[in-house]
Each structure stands twice: as C-alpha cells, then as structure tokens.
PDB file of N, CA and C in Angstrom:
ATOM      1  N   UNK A   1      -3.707  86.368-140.131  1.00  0.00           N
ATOM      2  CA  UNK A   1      -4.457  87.590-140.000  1.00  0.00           C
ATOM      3  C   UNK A   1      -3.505  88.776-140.115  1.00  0.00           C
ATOM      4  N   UNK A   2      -3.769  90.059-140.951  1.00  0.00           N
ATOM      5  CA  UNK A   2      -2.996  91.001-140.799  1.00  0.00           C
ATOM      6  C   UNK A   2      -3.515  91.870-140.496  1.00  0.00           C
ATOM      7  N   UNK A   3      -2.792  92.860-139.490  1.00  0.00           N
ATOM      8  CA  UNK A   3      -3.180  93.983-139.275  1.00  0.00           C
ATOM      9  C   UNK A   3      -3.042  95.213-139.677  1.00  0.00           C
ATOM     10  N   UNK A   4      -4.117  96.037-139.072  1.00  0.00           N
ATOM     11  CA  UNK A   4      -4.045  97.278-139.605  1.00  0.00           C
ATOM     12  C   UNK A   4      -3.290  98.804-139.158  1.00  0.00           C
ATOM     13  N   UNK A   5      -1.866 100.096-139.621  1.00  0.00           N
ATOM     14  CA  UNK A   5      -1.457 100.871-138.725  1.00  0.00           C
ATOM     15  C   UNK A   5      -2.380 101.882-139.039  1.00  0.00           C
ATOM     16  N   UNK A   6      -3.249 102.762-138.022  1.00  0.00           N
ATOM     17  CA  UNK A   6      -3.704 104.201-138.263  1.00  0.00           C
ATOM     18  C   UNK A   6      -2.835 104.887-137.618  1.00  0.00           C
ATOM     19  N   UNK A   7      -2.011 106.312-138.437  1.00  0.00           N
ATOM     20  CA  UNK A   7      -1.355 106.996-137.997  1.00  0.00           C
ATOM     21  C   UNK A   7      -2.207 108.120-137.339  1.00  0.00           C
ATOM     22  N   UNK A   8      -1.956 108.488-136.277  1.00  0.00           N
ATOM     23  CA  UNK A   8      -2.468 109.610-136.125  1.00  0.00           C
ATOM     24  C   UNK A   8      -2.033 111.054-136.153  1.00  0.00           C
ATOM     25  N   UNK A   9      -2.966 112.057-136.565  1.00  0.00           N
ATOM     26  CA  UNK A   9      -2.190 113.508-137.582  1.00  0.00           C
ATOM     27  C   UNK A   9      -1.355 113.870-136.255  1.00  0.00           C
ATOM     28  N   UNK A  10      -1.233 113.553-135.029  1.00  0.00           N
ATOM     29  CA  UNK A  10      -0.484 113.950-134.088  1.00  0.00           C
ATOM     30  C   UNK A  10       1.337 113.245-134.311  1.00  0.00           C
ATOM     31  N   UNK A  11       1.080 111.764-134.353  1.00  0.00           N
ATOM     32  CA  UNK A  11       1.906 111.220-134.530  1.00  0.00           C
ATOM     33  C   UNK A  11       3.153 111.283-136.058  1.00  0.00           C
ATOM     34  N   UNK A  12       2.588 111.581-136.986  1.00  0.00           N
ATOM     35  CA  UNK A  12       3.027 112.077-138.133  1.00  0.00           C
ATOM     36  C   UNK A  12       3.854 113.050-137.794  1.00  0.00           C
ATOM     37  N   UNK A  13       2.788 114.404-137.052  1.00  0.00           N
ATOM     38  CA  UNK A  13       3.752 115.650-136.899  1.00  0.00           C
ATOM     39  C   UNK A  13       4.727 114.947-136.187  1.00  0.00           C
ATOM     40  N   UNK A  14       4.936 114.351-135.189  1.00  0.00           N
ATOM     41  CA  UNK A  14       6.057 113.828-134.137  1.00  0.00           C
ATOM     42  C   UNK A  14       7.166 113.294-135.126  1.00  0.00           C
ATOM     43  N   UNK A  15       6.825 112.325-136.527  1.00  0.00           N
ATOM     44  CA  UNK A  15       7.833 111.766-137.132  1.00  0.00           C
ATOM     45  C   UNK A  15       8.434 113.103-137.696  1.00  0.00           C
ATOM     46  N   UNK A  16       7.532 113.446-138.560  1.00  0.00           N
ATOM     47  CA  UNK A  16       8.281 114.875-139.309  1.00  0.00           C
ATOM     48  C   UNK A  16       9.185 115.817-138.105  1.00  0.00           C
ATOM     49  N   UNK A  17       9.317 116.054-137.168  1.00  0.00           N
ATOM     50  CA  UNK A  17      10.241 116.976-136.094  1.00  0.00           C
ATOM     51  C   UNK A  17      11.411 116.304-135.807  1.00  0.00           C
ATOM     52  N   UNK A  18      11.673 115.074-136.041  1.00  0.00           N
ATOM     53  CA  UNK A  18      12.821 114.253-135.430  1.00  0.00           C
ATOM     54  C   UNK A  18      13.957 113.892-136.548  1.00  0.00           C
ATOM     55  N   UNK A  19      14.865 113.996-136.739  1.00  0.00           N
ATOM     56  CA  UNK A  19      15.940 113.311-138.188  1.00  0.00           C
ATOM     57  C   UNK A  19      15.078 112.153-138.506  1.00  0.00           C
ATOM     58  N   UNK A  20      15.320 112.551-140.569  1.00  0.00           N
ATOM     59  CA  UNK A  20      14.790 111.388-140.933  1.00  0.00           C
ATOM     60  C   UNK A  20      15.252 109.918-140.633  1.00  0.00           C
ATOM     61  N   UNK A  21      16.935 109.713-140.336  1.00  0.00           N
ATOM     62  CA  UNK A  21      16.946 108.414-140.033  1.00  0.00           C
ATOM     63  C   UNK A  21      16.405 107.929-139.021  1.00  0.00           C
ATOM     64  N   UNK A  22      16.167 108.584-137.596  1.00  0.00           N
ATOM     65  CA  UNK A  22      15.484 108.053-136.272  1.00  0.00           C
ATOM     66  C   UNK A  22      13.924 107.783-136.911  1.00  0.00           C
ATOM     67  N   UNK A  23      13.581 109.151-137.778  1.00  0.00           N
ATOM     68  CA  UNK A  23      12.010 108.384-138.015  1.00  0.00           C
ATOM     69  C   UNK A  23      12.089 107.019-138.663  1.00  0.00           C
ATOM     70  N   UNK A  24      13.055 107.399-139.818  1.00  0.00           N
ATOM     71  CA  UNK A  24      12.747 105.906-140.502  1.00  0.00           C
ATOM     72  C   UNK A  24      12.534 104.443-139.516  1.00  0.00           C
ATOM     73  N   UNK A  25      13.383 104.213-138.540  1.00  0.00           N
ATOM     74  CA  UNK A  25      14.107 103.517-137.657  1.00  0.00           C
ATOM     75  C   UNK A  25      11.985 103.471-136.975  1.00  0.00           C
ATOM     76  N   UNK A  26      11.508 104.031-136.789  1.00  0.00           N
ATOM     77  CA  UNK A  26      10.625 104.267-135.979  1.00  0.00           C
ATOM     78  C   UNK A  26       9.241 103.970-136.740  1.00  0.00           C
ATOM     79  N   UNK A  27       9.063 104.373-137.916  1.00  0.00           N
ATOM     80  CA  UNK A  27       8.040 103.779-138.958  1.00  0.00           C
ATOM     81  C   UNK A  27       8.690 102.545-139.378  1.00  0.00           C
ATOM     82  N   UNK A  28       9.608 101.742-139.588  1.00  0.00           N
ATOM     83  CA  UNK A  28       9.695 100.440-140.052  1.00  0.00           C
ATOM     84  C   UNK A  28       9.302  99.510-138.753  1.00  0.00           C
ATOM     85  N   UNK A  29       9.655  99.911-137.608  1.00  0.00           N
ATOM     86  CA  UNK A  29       9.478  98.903-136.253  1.00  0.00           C
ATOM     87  C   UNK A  29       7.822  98.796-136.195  1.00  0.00           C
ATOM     88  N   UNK A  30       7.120  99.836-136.749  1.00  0.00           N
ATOM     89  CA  UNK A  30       5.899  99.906-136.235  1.00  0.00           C
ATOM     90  C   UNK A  30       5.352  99.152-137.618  1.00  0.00           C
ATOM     91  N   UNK A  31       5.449  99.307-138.536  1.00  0.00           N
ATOM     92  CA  UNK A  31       5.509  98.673-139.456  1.00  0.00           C
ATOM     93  C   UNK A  31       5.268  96.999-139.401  1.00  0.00           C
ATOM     94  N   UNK A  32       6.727  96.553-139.095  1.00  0.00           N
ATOM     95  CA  UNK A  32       7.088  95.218-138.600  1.00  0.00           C
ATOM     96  C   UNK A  32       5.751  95.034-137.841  1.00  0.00           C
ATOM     97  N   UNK A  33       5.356  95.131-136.911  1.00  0.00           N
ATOM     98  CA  UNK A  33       3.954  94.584-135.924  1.00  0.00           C
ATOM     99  C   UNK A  33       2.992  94.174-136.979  1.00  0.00           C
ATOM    100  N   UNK A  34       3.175  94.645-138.071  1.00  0.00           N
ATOM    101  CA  UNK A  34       1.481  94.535-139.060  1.00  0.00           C
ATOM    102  C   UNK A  34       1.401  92.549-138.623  1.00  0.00           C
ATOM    103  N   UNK A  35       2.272  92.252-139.255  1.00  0.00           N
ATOM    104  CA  UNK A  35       2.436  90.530-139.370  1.00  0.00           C
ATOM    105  C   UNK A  35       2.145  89.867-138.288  1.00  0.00           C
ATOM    106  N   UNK A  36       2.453  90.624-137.045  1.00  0.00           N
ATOM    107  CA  UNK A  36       2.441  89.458-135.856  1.00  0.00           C
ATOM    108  C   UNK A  36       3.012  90.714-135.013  1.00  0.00           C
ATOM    109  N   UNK A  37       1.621  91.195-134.267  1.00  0.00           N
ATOM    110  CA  UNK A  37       2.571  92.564-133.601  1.00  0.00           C
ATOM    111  C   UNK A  37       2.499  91.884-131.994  1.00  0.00           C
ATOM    112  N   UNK A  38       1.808  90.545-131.933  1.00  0.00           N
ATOM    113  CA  UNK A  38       2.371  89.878-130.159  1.00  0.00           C
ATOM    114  C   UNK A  38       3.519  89.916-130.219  1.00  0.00           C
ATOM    115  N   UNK A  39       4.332  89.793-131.520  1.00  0.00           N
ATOM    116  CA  UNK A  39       5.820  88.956-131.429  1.00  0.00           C
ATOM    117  C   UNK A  39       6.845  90.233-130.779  1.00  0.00           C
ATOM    118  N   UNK A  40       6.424  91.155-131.186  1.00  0.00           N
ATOM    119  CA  UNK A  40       6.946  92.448-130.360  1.00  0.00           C
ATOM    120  C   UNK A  40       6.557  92.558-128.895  1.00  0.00           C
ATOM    121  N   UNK A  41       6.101  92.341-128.276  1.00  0.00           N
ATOM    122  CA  UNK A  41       5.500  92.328-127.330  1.00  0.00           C
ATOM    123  C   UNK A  41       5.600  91.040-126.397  1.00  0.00           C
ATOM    124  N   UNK A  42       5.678  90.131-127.147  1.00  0.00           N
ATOM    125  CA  UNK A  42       6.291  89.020-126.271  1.00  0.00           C
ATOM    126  C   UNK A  42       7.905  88.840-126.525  1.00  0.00           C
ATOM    127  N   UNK A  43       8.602  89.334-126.953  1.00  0.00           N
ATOM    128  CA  UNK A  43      10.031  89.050-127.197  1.00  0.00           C
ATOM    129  C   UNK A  43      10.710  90.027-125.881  1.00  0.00           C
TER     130      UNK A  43
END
C-alpha cells in the first residue's frame, strides 16, 4: 500500500524560510514515510 503526502500552504511557507539544505534534509525524510511510514515510527 502506498501512501499519500498533503503539504500544507502553511508548511511549504515553513520549508521556503529555512536553508535549502535543512529543507531538503526535511522533505526527503517525509518523503521516505510514503513506503512504510510505521517504519519511522517504530524505529
């Protein structure tokens, strides 16, 4: 089963204010969950 990310227009603005490498770092982790986002959560 895969899942689905909705960004929200709040959360966007939050990526755009921070250096792009911390965002990047921050959209790929959230990212990662699509596949198996227990595995985050149970690790």
């Amino acid at each position: 089963m895969t899942w689905e990310v909705i960004w929200s227009e709040k959360s966007i603005k939050q990526l755009e204010k921070i250096d792009k490498k911390n965002a990047q770092k921050i959209y790929d982790s959230v990212l990662d969950c699509i596949e198996d986002p227990f595995r985050a959560v149970m690790s």
